[in-house]
N, C-alpha and C. Protein backbone atom coordinates (compact mmCIF):
# COMPACT_ATOMS: atom_id res chain seq x y z
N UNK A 1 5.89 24.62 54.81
CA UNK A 1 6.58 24.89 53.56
C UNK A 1 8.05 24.50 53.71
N UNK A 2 8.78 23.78 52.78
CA UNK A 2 9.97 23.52 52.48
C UNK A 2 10.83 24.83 53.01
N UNK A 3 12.12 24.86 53.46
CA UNK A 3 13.62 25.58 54.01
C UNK A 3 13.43 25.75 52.50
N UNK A 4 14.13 27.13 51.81
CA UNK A 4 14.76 28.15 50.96
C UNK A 4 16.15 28.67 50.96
N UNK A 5 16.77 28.55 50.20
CA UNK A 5 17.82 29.59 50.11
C UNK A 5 17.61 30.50 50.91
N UNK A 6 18.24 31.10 51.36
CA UNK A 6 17.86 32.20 52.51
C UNK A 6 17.73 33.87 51.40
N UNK A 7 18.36 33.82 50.51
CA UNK A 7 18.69 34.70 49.45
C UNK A 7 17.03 34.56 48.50
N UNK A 8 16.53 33.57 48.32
CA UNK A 8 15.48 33.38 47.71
C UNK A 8 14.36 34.14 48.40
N UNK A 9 13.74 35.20 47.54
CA UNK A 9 12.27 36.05 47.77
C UNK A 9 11.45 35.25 47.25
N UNK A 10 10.64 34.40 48.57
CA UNK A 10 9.30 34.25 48.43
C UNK A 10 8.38 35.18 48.06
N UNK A 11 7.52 34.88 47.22
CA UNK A 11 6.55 36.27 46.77
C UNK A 11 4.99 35.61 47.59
N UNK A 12 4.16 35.94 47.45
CA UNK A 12 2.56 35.34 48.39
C UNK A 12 2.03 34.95 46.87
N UNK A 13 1.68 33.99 47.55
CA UNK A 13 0.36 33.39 46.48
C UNK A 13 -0.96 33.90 46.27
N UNK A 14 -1.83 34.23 45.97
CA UNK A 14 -3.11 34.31 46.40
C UNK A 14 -4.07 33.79 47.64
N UNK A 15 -4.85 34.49 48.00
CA UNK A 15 -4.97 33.90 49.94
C UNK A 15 -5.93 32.53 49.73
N UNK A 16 -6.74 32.96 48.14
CA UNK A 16 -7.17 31.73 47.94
C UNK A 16 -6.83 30.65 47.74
N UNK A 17 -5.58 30.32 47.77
CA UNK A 17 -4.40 29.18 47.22
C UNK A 17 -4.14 28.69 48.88
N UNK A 18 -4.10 29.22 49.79
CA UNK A 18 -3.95 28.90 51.55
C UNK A 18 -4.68 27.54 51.34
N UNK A 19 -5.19 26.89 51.40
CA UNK A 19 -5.97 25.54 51.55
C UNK A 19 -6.03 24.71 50.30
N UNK A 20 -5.54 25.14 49.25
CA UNK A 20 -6.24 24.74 47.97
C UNK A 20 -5.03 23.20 48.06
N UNK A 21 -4.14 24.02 47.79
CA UNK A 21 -3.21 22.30 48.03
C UNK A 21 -2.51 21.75 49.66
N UNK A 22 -2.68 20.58 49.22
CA UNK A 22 -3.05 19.28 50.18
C UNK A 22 -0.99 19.68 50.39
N UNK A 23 -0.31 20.26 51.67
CA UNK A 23 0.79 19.57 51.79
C UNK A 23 1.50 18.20 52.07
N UNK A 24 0.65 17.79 52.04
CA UNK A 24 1.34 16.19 52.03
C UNK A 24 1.61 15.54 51.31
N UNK A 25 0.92 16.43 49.70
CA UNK A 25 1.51 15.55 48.13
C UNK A 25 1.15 16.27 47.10
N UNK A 26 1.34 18.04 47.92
CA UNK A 26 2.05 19.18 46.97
C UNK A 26 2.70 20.08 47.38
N UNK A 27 2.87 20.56 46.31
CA UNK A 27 4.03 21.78 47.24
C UNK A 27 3.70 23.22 45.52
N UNK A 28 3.59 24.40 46.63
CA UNK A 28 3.45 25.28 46.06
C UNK A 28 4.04 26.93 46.35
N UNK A 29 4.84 27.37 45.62
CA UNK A 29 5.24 28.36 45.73
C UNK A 29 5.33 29.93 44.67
N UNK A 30 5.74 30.36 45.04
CA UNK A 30 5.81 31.84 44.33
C UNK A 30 7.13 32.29 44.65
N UNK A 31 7.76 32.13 43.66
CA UNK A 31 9.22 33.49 43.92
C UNK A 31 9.66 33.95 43.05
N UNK A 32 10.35 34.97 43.36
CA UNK A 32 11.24 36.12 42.27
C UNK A 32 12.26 35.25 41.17
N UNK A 33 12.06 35.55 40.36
CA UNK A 33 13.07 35.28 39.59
C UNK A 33 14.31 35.47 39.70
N UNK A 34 15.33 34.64 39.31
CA UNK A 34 16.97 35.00 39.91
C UNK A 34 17.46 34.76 38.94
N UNK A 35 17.91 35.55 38.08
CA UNK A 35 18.41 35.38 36.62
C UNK A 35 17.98 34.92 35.47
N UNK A 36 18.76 34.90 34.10
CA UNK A 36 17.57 34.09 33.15
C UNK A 36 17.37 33.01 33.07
N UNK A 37 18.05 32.04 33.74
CA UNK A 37 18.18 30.70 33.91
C UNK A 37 16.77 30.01 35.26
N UNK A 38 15.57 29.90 34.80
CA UNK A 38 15.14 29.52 35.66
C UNK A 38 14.87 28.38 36.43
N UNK A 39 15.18 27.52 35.84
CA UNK A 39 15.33 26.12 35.98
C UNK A 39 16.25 26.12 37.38
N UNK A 40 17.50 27.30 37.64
CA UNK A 40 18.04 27.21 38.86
C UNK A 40 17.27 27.93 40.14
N UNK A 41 16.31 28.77 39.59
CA UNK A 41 15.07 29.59 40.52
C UNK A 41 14.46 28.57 40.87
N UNK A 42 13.88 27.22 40.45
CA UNK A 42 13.10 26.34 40.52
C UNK A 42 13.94 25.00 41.90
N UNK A 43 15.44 25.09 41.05
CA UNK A 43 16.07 24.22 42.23
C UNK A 43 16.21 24.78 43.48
N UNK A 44 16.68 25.68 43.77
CA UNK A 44 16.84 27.18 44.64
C UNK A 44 15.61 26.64 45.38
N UNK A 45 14.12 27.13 44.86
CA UNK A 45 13.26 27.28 45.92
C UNK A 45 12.80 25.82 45.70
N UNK A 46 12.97 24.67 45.48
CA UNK A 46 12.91 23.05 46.04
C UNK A 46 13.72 21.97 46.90
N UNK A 47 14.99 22.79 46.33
CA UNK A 47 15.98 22.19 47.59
C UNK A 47 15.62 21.53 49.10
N UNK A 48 15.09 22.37 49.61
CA UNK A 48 14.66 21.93 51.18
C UNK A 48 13.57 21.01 51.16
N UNK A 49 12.88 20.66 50.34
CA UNK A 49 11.71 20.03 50.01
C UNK A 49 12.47 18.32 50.55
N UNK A 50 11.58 17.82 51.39
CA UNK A 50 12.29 16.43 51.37
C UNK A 50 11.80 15.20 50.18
N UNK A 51 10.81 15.75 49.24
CA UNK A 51 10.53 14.89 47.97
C UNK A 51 11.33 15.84 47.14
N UNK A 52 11.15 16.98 46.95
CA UNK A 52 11.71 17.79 45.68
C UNK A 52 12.97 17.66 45.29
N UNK A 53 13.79 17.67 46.46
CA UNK A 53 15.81 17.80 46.99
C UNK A 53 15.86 16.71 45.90
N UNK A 54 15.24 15.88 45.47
CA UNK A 54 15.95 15.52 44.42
C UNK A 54 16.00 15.49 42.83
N UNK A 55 14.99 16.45 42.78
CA UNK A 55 14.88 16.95 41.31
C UNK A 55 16.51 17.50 40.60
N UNK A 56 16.73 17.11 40.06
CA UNK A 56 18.07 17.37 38.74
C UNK A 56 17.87 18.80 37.68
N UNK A 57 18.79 19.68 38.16
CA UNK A 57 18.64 20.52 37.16
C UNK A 57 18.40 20.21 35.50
N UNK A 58 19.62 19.18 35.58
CA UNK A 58 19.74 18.86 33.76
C UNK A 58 18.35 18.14 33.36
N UNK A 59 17.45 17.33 34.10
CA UNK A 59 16.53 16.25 34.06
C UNK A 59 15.43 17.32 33.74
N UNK A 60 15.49 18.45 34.93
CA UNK A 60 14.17 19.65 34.92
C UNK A 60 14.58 20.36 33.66
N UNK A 61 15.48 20.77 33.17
CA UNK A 61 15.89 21.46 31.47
C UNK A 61 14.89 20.39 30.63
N UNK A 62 15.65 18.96 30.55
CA UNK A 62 15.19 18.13 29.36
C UNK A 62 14.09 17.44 29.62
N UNK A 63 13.03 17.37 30.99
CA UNK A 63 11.85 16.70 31.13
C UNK A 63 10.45 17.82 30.76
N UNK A 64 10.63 19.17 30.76
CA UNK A 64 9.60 19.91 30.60
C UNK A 64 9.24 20.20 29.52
N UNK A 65 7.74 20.54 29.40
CA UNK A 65 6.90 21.07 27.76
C UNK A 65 6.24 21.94 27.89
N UNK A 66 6.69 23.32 27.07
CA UNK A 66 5.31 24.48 27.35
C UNK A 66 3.85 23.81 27.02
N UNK A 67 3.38 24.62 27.97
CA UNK A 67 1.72 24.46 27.66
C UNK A 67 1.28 25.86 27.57
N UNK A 68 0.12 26.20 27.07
CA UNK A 68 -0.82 26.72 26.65
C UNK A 68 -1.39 27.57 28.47
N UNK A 69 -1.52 29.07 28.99
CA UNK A 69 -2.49 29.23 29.88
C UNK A 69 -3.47 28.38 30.93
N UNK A 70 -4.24 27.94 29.23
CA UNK A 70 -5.49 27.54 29.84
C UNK A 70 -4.97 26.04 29.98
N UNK A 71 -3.90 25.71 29.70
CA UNK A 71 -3.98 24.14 29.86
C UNK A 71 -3.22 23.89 31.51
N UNK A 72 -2.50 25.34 31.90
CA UNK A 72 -2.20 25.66 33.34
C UNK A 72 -2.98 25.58 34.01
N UNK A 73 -3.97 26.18 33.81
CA UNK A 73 -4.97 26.33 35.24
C UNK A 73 -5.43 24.56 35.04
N UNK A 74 -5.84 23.86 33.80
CA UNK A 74 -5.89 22.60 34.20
C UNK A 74 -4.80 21.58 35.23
N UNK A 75 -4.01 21.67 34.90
CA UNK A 75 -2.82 21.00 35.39
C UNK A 75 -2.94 21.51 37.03
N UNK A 76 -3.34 22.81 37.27
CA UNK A 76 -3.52 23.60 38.67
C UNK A 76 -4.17 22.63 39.47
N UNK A 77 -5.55 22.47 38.79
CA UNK A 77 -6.16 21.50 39.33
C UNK A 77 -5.59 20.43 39.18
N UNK A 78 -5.35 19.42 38.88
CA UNK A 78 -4.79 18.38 39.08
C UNK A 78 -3.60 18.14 40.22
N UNK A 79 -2.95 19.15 39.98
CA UNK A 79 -1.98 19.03 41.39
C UNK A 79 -2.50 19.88 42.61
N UNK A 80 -3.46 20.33 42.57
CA UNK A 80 -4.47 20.87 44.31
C UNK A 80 -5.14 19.41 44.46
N UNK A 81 -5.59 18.70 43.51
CA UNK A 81 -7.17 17.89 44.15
C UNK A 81 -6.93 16.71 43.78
N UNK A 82 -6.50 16.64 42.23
CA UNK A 82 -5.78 15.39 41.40
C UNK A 82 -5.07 13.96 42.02
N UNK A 83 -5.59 12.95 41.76
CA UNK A 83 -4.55 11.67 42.13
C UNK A 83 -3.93 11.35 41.27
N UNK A 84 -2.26 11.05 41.36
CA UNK A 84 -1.55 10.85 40.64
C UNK A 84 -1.52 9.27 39.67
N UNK A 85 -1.92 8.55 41.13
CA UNK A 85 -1.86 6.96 40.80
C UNK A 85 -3.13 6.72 40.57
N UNK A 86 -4.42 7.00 40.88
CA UNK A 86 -5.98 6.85 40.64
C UNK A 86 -6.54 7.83 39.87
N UNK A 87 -5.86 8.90 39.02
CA UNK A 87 -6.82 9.92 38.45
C UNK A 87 -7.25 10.70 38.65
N UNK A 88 -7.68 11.57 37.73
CA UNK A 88 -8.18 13.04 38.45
C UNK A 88 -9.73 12.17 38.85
N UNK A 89 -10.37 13.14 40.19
CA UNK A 89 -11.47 12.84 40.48
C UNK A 89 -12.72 13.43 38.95
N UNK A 90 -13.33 12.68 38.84
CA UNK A 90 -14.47 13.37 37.91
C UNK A 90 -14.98 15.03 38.70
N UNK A 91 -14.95 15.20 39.56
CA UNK A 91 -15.21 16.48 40.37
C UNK A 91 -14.24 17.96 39.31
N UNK A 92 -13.23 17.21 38.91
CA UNK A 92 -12.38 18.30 37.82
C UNK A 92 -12.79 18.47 36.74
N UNK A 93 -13.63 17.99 36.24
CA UNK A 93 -14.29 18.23 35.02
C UNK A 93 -15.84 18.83 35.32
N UNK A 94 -15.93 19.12 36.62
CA UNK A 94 -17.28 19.74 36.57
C UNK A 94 -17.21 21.24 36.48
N UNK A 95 -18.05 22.06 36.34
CA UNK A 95 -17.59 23.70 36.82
C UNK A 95 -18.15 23.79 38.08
N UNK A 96 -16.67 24.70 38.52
CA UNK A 96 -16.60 24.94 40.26
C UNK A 96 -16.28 26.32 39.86
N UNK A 97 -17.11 27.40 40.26
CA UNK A 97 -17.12 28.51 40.18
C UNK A 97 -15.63 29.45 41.12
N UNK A 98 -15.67 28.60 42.08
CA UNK A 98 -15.00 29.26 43.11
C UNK A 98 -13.19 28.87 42.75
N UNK A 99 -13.32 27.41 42.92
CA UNK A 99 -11.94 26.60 42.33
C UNK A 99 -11.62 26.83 41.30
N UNK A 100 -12.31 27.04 40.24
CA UNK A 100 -11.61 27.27 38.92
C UNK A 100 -11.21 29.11 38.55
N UNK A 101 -12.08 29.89 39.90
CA UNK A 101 -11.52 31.55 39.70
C UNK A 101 -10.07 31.56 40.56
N UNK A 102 -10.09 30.64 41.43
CA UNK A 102 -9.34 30.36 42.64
C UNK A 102 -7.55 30.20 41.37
N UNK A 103 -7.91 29.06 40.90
CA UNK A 103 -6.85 28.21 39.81
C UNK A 103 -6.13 29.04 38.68
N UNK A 104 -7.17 30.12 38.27
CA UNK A 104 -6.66 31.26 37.28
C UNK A 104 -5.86 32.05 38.35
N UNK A 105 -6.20 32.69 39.29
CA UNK A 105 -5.44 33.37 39.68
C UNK A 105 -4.41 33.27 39.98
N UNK A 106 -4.39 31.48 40.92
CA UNK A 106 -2.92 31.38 40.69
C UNK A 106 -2.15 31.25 39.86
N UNK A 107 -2.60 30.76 39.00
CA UNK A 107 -1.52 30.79 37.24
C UNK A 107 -1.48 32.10 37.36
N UNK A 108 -2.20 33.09 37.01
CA UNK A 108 -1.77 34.28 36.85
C UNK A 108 -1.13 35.40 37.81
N UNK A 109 -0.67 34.54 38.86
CA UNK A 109 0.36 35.07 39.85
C UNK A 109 1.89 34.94 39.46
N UNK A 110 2.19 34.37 38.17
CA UNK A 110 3.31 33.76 37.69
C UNK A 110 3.43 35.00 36.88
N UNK A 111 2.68 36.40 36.26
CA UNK A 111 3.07 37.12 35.78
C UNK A 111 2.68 37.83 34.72
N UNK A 112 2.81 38.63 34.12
CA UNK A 112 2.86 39.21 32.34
C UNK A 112 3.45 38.36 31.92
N UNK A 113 2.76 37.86 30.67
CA UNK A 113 3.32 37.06 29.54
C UNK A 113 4.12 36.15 29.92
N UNK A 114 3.76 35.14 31.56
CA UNK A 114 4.04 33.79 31.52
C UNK A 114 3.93 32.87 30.44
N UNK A 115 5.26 32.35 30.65
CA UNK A 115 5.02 30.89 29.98
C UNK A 115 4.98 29.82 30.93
N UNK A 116 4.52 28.53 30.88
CA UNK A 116 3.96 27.43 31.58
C UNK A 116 4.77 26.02 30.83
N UNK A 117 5.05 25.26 31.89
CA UNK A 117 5.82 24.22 31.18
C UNK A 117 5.36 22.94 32.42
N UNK A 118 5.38 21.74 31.96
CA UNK A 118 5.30 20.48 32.90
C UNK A 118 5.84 19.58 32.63
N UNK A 119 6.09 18.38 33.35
CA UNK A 119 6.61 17.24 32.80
C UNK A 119 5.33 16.27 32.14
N UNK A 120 4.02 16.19 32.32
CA UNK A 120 2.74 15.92 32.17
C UNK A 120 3.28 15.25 30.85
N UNK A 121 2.87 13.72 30.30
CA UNK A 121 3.03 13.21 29.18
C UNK A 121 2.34 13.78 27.99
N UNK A 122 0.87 14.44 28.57
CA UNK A 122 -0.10 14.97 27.62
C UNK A 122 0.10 16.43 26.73
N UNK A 123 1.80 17.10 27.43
CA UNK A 123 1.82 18.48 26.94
C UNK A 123 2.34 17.96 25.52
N UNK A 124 2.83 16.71 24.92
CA UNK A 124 3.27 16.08 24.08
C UNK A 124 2.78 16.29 22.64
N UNK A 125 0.71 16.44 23.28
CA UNK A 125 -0.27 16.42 22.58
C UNK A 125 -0.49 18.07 21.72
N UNK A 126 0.31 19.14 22.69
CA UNK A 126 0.01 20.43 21.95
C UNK A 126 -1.33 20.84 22.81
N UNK A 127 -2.05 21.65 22.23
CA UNK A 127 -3.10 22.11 22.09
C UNK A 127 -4.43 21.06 22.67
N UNK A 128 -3.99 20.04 22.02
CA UNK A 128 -5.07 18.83 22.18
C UNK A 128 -4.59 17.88 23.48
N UNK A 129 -3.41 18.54 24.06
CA UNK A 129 -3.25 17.44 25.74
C UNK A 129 -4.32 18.06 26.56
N UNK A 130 -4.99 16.37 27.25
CA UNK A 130 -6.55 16.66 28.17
C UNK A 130 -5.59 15.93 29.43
N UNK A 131 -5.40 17.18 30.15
CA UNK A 131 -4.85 16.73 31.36
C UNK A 131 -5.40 16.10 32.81
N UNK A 132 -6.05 16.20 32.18
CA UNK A 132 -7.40 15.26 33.29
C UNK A 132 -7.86 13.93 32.96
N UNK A 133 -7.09 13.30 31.76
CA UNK A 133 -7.23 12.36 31.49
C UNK A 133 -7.13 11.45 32.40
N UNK A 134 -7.75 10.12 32.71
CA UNK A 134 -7.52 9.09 33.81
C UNK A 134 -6.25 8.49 33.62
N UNK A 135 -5.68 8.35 32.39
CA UNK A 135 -4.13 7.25 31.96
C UNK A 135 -3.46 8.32 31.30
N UNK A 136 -2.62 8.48 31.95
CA UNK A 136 -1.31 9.71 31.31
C UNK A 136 -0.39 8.99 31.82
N UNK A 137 1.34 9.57 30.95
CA UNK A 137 2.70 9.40 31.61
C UNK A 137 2.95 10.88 31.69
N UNK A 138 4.38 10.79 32.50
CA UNK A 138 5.16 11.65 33.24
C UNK A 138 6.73 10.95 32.86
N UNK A 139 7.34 12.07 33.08
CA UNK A 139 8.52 12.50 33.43
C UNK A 139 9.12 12.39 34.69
N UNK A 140 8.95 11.58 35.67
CA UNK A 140 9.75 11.62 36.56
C UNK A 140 10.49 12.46 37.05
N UNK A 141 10.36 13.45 38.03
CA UNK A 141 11.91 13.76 37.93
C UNK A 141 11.92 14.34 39.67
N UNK A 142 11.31 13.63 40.95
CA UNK A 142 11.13 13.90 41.75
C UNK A 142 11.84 12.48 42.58
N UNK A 143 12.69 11.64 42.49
CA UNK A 143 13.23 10.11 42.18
C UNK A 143 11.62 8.93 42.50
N UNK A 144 11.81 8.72 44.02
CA UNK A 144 10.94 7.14 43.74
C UNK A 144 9.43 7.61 44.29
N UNK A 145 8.97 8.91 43.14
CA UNK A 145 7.36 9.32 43.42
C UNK A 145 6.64 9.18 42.33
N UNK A 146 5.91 9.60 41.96
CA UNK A 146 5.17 9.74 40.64
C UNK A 146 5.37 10.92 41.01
N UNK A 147 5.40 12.13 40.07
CA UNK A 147 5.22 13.89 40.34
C UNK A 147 4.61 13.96 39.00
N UNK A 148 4.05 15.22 39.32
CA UNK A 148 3.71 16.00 38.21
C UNK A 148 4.17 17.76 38.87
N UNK A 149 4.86 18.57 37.75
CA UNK A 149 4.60 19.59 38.12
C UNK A 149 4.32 20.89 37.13
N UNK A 150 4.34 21.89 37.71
CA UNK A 150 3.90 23.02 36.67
C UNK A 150 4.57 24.32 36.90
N UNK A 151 5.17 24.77 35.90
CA UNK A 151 6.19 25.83 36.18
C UNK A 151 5.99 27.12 35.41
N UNK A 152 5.26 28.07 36.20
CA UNK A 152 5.07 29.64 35.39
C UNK A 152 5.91 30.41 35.53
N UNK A 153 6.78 30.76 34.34
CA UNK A 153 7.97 31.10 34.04
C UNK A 153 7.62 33.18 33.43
N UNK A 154 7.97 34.10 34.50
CA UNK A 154 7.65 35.52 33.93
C UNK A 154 8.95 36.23 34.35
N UNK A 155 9.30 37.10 33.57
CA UNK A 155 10.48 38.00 33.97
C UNK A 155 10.58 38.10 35.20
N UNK A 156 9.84 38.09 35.83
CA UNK A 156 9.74 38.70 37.32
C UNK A 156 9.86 37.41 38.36
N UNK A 157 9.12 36.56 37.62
CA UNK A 157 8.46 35.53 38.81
C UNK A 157 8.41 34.48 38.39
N UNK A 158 8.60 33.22 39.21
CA UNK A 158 8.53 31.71 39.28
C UNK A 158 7.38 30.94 39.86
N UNK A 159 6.53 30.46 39.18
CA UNK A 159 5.58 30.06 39.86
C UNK A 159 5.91 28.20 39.97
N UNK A 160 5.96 27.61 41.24
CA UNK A 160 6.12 26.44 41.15
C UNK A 160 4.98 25.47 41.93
N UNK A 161 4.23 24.79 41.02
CA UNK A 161 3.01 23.97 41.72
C UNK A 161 3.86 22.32 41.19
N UNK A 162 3.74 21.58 42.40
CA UNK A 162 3.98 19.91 42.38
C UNK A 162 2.83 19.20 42.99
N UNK A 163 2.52 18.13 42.68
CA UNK A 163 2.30 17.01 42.89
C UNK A 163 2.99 16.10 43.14
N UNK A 164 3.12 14.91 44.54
CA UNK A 164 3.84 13.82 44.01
C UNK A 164 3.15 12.88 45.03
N UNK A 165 3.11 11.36 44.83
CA UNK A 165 2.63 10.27 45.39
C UNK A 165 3.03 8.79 45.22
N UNK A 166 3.62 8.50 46.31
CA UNK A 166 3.89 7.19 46.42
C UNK A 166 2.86 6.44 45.38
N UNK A 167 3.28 5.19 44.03
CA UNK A 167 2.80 4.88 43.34
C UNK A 167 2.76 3.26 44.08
């Protein structure tokens, strides 16, 4: 896991989340919230990241779009299993009993009455973005990667899931 602020409370993920993402082209965390500004909770616990360190506060304000819950736990999957440059595997559209109880929980480690936001081109769509689509854009905002990420935003807590891959 990426160096932290030393001031930054890591919170635990779910034990089912231990294996679920690949560190070599995600990164996943849980922490406390540090004021109402979370976008600086988000830089705070990415900093040390040697892909993340360069995410832009102002870029992470103006590149993100709420989504919908259930369109979280999609996006979940996509950044545990998902290829950025080749597509989600068809394996994400099947039902996985275990992965998809696995995927709620971690969204719902982000809190009471999270909200969820990504850079994902498809949150564009509302209601109707299919994030598992094979051809989507992004937002950039990780410099020379493709990323995708997903940010559960609760009084309490920061939930931060990335993706990113040499394109």
């Amino acid at each position: 896991m990426a160096r932290t602020r030393p001031d930054l409370r890591v919170r635990s993920l779910p034990a089912c989340a231990k294996d679920r993402f690949d560190g070599a082209h995600s990164f996943a965390t849980l922490v406390a919230r540090a004021g109402a500004d979370w976008h600086g909770t988000v830089i705070d616990a990415v900093q040390g990241h040697p892909v993340l360190r360069h995410v832009d506060r102002r870029e992470l304000g103006e590149s993100v779009l709420e989504v919908s819950p259930a369109q979280a736990v999609e996006l979940a999957g996509l950044i545990s299993v998902g290829s950025l440059v080749y597509g989600p595997g068809e394996s994400l559209r099947a039902p996985d009993p275990e992965r998809d109880a696995c995927l709620r929980e971690v969204v719902w480690a982000a809190g009471n009455g999270a909200r969820f936001f990504t850079n994902h081109g498809h949150a564009e769509d509302g209601e109707e973005g299919d994030f598992l689509a094979s051809s989507f854009h992004a937002k950039v905002l990780a410099g020379p990667t493709v990323d995708i990420c997903l940010v559960g935003v609760s009084d309490e807590n920061v939930l931060i899931l990335w993706r990113f891959e040499d394109d």
